[in-house]
N, C-alpha and C. Protein backbone atom coordinates (compact mmCIF):
# COMPACT_ATOMS: atom_id res chain seq x y z
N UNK A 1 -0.17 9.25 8.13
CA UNK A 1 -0.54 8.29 7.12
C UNK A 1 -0.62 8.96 5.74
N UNK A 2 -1.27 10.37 5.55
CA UNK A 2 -1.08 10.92 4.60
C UNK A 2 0.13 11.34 3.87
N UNK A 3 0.82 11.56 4.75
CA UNK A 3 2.53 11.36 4.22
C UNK A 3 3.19 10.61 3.59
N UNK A 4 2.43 9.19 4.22
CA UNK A 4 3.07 8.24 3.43
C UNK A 4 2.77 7.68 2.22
N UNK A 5 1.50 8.21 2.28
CA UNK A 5 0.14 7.87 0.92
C UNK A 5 1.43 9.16 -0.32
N UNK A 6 1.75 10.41 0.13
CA UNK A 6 2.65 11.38 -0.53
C UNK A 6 3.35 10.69 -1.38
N UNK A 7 4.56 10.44 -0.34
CA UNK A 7 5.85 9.61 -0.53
C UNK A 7 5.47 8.63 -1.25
N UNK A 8 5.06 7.93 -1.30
CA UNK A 8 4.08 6.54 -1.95
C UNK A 8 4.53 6.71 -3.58
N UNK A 9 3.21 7.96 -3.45
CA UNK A 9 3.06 8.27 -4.45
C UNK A 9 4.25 9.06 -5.80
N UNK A 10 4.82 9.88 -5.25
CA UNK A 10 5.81 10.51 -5.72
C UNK A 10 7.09 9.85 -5.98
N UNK A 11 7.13 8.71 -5.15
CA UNK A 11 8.27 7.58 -5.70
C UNK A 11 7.48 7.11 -6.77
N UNK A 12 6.67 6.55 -6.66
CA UNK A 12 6.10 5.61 -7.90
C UNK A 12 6.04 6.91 -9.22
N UNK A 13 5.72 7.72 -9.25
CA UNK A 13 5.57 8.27 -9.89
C UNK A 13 7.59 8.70 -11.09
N UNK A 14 8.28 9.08 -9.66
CA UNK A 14 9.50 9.29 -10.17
C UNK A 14 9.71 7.96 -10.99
N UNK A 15 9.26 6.89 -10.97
CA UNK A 15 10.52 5.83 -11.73
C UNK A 15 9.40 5.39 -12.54
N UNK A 16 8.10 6.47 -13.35
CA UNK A 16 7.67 6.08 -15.01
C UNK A 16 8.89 6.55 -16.05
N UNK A 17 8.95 5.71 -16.95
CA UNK A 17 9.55 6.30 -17.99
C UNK A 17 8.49 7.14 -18.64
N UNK A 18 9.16 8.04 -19.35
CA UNK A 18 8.74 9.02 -19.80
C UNK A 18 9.01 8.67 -21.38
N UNK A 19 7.97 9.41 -21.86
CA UNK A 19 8.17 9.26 -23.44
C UNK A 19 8.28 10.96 -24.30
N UNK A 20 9.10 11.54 -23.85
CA UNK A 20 9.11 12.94 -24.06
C UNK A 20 8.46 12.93 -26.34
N UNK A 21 7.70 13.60 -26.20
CA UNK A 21 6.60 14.25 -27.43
C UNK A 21 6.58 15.17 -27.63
N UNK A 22 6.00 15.65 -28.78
CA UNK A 22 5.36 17.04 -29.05
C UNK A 22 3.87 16.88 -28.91
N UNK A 23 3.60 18.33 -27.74
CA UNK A 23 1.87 18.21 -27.30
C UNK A 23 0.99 19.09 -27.50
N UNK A 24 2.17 20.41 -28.31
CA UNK A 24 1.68 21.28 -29.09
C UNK A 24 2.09 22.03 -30.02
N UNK A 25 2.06 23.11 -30.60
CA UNK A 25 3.06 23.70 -31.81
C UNK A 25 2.44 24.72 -31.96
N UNK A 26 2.93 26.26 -31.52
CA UNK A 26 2.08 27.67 -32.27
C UNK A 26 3.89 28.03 -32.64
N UNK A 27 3.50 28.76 -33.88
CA UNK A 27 4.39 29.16 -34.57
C UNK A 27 6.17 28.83 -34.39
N UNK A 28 6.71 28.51 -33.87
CA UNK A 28 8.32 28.50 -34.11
C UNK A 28 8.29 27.57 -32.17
N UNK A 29 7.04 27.75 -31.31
CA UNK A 29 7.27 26.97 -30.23
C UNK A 29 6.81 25.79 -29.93
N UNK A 30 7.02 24.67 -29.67
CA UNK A 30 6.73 23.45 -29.92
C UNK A 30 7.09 23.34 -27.75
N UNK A 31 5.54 22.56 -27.52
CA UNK A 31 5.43 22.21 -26.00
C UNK A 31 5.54 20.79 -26.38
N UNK A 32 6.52 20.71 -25.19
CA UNK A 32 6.77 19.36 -24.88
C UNK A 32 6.22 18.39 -23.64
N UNK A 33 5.91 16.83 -23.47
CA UNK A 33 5.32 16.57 -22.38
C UNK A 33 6.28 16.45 -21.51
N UNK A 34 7.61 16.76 -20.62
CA UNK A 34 8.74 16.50 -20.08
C UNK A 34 9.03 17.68 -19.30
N UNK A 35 9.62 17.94 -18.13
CA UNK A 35 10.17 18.84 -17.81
C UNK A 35 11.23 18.83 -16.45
N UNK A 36 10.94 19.71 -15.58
CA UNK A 36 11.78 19.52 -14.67
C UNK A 36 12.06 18.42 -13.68
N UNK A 37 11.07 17.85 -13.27
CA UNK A 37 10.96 16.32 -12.59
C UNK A 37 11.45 15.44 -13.58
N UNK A 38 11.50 15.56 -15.45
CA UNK A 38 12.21 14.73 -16.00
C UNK A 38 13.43 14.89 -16.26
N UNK A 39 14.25 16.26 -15.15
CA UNK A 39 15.41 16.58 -15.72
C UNK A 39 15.54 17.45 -16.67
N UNK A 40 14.80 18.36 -17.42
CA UNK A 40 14.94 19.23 -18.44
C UNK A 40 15.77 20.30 -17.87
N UNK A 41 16.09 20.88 -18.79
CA UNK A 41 16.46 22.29 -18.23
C UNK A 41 16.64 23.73 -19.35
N UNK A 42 16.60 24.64 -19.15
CA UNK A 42 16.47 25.78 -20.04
C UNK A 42 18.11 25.91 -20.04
N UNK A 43 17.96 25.72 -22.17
CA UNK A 43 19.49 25.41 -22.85
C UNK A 43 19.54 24.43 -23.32
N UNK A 44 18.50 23.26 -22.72
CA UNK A 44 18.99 21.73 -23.52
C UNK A 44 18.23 21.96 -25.17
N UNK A 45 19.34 21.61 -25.33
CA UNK A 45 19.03 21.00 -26.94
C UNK A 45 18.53 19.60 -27.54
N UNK A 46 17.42 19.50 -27.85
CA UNK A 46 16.64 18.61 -27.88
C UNK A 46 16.67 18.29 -29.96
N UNK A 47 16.74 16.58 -30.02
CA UNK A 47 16.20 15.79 -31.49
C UNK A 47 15.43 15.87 -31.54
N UNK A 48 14.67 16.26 -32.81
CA UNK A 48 13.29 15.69 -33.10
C UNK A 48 13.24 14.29 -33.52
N UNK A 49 12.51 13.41 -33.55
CA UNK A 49 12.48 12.22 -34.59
C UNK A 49 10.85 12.07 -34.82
N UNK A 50 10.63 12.19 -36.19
CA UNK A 50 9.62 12.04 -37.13
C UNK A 50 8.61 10.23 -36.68
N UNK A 51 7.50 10.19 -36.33
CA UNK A 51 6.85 9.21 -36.36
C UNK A 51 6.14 8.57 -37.32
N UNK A 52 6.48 7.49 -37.98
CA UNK A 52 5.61 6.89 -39.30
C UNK A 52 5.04 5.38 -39.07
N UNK A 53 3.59 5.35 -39.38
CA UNK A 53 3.05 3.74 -39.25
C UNK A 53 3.25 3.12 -40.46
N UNK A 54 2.75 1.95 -40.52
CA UNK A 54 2.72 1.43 -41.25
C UNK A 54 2.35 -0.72 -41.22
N UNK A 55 1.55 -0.74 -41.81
CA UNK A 55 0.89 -1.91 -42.01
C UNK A 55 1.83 -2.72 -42.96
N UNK A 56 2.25 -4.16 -42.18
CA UNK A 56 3.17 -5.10 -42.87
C UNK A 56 2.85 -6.19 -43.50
N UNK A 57 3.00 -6.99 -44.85
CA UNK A 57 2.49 -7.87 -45.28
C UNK A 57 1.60 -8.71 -44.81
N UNK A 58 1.93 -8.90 -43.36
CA UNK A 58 1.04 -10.53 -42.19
C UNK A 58 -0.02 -9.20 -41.73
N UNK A 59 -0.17 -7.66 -41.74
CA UNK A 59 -1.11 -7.04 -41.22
C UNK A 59 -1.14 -6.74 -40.42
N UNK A 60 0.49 -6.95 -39.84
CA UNK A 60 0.93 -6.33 -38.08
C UNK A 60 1.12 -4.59 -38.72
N UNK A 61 0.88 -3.89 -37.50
CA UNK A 61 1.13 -2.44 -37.33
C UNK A 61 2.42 -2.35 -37.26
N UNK A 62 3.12 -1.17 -37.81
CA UNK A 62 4.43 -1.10 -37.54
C UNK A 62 5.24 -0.16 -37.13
N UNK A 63 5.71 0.44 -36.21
CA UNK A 63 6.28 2.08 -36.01
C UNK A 63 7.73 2.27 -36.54
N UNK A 64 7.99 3.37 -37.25
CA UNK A 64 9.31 3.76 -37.47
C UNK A 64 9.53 4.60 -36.91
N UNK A 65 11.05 5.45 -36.56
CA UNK A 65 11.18 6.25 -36.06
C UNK A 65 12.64 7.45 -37.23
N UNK A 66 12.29 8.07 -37.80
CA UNK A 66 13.18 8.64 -38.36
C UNK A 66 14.09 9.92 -37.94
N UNK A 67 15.04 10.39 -37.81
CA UNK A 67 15.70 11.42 -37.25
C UNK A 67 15.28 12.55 -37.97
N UNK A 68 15.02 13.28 -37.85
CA UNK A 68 15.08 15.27 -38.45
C UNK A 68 16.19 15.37 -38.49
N UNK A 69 16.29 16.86 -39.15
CA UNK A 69 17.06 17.86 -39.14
C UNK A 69 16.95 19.29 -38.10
N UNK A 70 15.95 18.86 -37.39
CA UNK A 70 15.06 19.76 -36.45
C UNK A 70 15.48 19.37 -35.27
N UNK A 71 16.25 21.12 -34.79
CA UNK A 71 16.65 20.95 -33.38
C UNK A 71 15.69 21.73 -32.19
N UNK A 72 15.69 21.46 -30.99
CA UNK A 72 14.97 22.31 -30.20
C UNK A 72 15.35 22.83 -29.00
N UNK A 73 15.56 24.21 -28.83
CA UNK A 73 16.32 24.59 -27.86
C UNK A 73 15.32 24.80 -26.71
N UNK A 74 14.97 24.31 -25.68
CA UNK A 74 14.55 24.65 -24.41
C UNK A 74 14.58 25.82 -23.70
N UNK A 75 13.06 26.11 -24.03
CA UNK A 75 13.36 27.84 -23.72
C UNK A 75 13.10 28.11 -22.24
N UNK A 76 11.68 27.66 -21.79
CA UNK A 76 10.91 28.07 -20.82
C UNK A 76 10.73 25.87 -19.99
N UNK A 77 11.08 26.29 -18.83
CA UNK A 77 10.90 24.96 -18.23
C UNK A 77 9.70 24.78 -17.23
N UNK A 78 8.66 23.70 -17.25
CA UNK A 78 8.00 23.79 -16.15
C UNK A 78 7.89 22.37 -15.34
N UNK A 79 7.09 22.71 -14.52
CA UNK A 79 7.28 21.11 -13.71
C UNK A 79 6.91 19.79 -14.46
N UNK A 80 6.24 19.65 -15.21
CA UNK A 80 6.16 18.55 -16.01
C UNK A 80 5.99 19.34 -17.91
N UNK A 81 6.11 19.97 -17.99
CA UNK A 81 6.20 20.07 -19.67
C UNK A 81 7.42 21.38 -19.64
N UNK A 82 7.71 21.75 -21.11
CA UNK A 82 8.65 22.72 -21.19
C UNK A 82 8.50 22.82 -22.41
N UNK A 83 8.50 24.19 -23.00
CA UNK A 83 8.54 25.18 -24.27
C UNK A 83 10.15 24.81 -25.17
N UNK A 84 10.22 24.89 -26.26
CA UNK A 84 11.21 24.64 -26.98
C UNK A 84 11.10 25.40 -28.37
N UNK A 85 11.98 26.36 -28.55
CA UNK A 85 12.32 26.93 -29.75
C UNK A 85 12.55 26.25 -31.15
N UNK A 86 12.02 25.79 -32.45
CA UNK A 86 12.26 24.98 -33.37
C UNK A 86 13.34 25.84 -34.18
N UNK A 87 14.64 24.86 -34.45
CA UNK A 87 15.33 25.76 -35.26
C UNK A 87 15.76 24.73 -36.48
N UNK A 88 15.90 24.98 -37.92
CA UNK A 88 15.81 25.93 -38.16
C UNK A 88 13.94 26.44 -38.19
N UNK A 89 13.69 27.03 -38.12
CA UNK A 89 12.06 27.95 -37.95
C UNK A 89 11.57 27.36 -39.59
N UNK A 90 12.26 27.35 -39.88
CA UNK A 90 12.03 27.05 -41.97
C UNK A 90 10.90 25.53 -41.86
N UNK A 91 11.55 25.01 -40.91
CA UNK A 91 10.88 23.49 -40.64
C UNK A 91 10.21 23.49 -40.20
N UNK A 92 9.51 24.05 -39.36
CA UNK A 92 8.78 24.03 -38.61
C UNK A 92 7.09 23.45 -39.09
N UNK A 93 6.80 23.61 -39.94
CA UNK A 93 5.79 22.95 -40.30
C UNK A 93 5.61 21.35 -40.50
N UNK A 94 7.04 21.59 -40.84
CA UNK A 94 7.15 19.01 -40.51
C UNK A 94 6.60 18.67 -39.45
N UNK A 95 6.98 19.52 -37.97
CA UNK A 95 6.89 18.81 -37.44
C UNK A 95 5.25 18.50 -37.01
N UNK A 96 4.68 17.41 -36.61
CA UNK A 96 3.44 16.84 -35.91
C UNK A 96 3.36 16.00 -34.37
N UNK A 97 2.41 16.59 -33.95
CA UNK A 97 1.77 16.55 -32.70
C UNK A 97 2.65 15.02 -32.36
N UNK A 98 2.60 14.65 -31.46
CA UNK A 98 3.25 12.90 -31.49
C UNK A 98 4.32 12.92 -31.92
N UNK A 99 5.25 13.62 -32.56
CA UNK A 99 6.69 13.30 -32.33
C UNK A 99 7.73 13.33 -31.46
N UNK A 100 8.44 12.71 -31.45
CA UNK A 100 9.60 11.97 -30.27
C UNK A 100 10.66 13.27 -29.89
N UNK A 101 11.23 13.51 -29.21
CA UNK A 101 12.26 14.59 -28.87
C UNK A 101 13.15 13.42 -27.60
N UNK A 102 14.89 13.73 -27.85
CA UNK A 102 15.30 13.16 -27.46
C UNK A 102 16.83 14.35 -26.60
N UNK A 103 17.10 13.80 -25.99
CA UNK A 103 18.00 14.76 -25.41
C UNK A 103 19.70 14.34 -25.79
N UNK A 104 20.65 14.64 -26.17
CA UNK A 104 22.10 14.60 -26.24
C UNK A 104 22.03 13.30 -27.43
N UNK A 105 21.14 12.55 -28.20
CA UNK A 105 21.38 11.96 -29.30
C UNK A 105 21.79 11.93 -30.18
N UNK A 106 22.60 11.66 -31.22
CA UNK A 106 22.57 12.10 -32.88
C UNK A 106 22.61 10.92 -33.80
């Protein structure tokens, strides 16, 4: 029965979408929430895209999503998050906690 409670679980789990982010940032390495169960792998080259709110005339919330110039190479992979190199390093200060990373986009 516990097996199946497993299985259960680990299917349901495989088919969340994922919203791959930035969940941390020390100097030039930026952790991501995504990793090998999401398919990552050490080499992928990862988009940044910039997150901006914003409040609209009627007072609805609003999200944008803007592209960088900020790429991220996948250094170190783990079972659910993975390390990523910011290049160019010059940028590295744009980026913030909550931004989007996308895989093979442009």
């Amino acid at each position: 029965m516990s097996r199946n409670i497993l299985l259960d679980l680990e299917s349901s789990l495989a088919c969340r979408a994922s919203k791959p982010k930035i969940l941390s940032l020390k100097e030039n390495i930026a952790q991501i929430n995504v990793g090998r169960i999401n398919g990552v792998q050490q080499g992928d080259q990862l988009t940044l895209w910039h997150i901006a709110s914003f409040t609209d005339d009627l007072g609805i919330v609003r999200t944008q999503r803007r592209k960088s110039g900020i790429t991220l190479t996948v250094a170190r992979v783990y079972e659910s998050s993975a390390e990523a190199v910011v290049q160019p390093q010059t940028l590295t200060g744009s980026i913030q906690i909550g931004d989007i990373v996308t895989k093979g986009l442009n």
